[in-house]
C-alpha atoms as a PDB file:
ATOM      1  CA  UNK A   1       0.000   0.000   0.000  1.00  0.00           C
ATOM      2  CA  UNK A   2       2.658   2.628  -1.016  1.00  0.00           C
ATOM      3  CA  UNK A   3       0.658   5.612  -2.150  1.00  0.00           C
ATOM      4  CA  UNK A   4      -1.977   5.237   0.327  1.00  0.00           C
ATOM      5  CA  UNK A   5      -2.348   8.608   2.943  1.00  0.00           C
ATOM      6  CA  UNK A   6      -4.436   7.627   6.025  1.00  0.00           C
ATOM      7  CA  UNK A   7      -6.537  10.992   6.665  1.00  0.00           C
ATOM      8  CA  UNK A   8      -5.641  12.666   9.835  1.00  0.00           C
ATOM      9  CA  UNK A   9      -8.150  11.946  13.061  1.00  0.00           C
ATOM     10  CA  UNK A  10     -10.968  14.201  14.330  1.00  0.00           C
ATOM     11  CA  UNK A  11     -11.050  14.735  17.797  1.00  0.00           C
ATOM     12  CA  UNK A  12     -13.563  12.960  19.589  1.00  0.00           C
ATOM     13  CA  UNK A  13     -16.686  14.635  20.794  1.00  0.00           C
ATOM     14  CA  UNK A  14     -17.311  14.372  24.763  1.00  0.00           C
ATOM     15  CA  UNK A  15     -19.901  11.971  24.477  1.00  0.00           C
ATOM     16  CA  UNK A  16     -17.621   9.278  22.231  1.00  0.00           C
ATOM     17  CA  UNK A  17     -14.887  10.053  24.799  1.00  0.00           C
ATOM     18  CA  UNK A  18     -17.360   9.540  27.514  1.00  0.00           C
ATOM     19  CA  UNK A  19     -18.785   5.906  25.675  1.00  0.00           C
ATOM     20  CA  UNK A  20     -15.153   5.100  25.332  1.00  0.00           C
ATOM     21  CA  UNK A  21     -14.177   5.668  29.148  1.00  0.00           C
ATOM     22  CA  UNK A  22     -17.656   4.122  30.021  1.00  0.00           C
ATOM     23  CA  UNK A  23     -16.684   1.075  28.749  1.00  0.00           C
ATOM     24  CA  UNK A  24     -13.264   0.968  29.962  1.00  0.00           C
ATOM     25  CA  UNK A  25     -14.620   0.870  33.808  1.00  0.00           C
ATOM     26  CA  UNK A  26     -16.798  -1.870  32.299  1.00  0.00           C
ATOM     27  CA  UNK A  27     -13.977  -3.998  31.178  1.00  0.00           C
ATOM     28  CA  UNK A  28     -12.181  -3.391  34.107  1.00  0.00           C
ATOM     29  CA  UNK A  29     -14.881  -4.131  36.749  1.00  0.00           C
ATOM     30  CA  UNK A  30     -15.746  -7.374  35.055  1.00  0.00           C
ATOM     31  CA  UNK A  31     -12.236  -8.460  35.637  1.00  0.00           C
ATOM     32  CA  UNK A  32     -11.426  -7.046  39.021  1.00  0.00           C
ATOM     33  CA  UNK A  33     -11.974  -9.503  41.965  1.00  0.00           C
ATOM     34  CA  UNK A  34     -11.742  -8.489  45.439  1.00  0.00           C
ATOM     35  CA  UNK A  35      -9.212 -10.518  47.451  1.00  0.00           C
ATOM     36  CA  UNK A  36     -10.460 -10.596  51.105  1.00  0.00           C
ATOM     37  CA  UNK A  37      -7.963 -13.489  51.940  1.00  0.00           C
ATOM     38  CA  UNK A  38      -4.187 -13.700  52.390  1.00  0.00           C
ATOM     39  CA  UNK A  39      -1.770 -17.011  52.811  1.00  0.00           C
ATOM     40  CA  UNK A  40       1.989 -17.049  52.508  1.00  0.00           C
ATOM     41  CA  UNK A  41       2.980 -18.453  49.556  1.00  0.00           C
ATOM     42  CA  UNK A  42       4.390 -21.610  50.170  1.00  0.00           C
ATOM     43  CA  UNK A  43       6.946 -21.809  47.779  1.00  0.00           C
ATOM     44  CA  UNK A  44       8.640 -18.827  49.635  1.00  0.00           C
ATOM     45  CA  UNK A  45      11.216 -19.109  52.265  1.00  0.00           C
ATOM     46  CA  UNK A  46       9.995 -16.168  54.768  1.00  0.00           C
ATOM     47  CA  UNK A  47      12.148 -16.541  58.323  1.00  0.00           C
ATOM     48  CA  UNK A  48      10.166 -14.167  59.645  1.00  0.00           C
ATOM     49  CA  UNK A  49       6.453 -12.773  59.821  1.00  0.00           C
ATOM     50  CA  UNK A  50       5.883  -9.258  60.869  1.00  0.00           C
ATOM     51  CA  UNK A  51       3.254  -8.718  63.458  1.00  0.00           C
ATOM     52  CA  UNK A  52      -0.131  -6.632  62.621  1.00  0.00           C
ATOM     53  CA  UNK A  53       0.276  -3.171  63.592  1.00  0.00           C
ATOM     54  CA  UNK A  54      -3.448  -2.693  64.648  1.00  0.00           C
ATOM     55  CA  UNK A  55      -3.475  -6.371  66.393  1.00  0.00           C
ATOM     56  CA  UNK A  56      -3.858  -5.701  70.256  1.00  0.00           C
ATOM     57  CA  UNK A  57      -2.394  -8.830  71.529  1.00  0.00           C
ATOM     58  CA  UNK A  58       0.654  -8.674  69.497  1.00  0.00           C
ATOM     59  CA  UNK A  59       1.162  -5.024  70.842  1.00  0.00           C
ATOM     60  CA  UNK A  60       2.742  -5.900  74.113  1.00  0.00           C
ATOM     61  CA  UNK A  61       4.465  -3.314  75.691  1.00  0.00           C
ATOM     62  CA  UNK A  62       8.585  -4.154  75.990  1.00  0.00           C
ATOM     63  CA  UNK A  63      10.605  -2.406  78.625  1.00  0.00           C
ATOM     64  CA  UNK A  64      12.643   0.433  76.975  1.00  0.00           C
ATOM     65  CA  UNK A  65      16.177   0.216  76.537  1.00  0.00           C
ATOM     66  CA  UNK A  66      18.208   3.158  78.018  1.00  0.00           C
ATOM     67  CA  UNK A  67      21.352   2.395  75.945  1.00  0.00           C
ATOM     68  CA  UNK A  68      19.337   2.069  72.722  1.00  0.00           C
ATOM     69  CA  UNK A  69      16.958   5.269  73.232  1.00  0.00           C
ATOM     70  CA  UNK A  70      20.393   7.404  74.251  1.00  0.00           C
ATOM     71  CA  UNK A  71      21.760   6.402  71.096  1.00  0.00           C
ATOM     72  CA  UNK A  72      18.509   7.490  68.708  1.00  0.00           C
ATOM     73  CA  UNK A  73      18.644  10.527  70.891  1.00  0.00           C
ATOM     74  CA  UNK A  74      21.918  11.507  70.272  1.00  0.00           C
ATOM     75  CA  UNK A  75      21.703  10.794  66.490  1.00  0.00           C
ATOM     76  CA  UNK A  76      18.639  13.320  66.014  1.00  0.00           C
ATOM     77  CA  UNK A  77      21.060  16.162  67.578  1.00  0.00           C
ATOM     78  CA  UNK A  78      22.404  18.733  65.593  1.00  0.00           C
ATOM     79  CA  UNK A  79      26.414  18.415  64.845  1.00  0.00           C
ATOM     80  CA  UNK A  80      27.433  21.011  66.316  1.00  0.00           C
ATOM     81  CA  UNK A  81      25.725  19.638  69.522  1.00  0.00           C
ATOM     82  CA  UNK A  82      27.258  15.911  68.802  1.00  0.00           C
ATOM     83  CA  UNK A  83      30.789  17.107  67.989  1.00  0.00           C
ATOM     84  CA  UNK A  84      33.200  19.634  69.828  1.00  0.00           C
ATOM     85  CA  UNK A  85      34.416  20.922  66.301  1.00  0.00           C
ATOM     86  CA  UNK A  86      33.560  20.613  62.415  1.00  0.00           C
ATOM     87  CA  UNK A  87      33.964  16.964  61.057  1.00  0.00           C
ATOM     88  CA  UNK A  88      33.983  17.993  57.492  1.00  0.00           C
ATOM     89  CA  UNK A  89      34.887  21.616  55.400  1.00  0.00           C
ATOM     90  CA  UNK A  90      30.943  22.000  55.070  1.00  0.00           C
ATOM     91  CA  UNK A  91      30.275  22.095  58.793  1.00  0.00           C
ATOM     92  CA  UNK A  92      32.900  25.029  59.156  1.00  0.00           C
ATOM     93  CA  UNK A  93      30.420  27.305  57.611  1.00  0.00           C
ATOM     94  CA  UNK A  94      27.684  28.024  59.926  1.00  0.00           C
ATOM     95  CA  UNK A  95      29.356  26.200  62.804  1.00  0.00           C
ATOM     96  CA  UNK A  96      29.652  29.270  64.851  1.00  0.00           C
ATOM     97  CA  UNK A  97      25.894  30.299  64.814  1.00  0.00           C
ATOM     98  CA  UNK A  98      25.868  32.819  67.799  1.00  0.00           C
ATOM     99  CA  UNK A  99      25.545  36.591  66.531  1.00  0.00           C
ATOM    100  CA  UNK A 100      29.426  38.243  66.918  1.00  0.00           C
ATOM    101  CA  UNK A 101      27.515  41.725  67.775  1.00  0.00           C
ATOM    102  CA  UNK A 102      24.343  41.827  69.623  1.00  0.00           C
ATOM    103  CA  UNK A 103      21.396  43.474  67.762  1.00  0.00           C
ATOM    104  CA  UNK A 104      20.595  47.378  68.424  1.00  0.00           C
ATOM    105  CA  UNK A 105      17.572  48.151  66.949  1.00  0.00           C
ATOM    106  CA  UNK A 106      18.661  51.888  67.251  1.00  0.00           C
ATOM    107  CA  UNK A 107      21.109  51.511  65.585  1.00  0.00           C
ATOM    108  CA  UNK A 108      20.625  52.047  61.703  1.00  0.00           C
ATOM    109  CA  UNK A 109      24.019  51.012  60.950  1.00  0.00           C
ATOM    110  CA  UNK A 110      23.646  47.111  61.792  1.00  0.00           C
ATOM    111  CA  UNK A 111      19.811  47.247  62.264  1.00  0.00           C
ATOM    112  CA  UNK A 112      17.161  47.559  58.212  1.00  0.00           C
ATOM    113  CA  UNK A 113      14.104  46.890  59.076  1.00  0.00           C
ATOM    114  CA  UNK A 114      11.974  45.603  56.552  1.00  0.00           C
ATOM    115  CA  UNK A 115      10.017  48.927  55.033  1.00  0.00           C
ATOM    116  CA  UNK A 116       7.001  48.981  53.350  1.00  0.00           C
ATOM    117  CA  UNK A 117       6.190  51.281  50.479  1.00  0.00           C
ATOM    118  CA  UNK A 118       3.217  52.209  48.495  1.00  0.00           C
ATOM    119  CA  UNK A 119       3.627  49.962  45.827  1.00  0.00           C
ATOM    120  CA  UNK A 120       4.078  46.738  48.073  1.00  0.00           C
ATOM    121  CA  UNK A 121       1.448  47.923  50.714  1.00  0.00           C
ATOM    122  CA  UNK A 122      -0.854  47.959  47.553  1.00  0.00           C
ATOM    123  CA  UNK A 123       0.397  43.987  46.388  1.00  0.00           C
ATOM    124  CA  UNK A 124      -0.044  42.726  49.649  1.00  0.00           C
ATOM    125  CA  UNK A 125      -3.857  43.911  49.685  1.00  0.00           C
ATOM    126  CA  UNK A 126      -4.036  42.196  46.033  1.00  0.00           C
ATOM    127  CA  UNK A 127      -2.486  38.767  47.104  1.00  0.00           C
ATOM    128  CA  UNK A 128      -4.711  39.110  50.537  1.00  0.00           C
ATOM    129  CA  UNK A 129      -8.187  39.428  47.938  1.00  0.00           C
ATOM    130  CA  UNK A 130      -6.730  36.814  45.566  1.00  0.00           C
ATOM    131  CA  UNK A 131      -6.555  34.690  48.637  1.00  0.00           C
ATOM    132  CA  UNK A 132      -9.836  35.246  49.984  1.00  0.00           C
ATOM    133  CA  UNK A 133     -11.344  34.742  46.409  1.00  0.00           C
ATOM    134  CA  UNK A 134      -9.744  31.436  45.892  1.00  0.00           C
ATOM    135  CA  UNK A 135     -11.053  30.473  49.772  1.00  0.00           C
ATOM    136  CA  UNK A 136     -14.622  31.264  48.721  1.00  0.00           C
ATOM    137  CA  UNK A 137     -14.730  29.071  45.744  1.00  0.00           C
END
């Protein structure tokens, strides 16, 4: 079929494409089974079975242990809280994090406030009634 052109598609109206999905959940529903219950599978080595999170008699409470919980705790610290000094370059920056000069807020050489002018008093009402307009939809 060399000289034959196929003519290019139409798009399809809403109500084919609605037909067409129509009978796709169709298809799909007369397929789908609901599986209500579960086995291991046999030909599976599993060691171990996990217990059911929501089970309340395989919730037992175990004591704690100290040793364990002070090691979790001391691996959610912050570095420089876990170490004396930097471990690598990338710690040096920021490792020092307390201010060199305390803040004087009358002071206009260390202290810029943030300043509002016209223009961004007037955007901050617009964003404020674009927000309110998208809450009320």
């Amino acid at each position: 079929m060399a000289g034959v052109t196929k003519a290019p598609k139409e798009p399809l109206d809403p109500v084919s494409q609605n037909k067409i999905f129509c009978e796709t959940v169709r298809k799909e529903l007369r397929h789908q089974r609901l599986h209500t219950e579960y086995a291991m599978n046999p030909l599976m080595q599993v060691h171990t079975i996990t217990r059911k999170p929501s089970s309340w008699h395989d919730n037992i409470e175990e004591p704690a242990d100290d040793k364990f919980l002070k090691l979790i705790h001391h691996a959610a610290l912050e570095p420089p809280k876990k170490y004396t000094e930097p471990q690598t370059t990338s710690q040096e920056i920021g490792w020092f994090s307390t201010p060199l000069v305390s803040i004087n807020r009358n002071d206009p050489r260390l202290y810029f406030p943030c300043r509002n002018s016209e223009i961004t008093k007037y955007m901050a009402a617009m964003w404020r009634l674009k927000e309110m307009s998208k809450d009320k939809r």
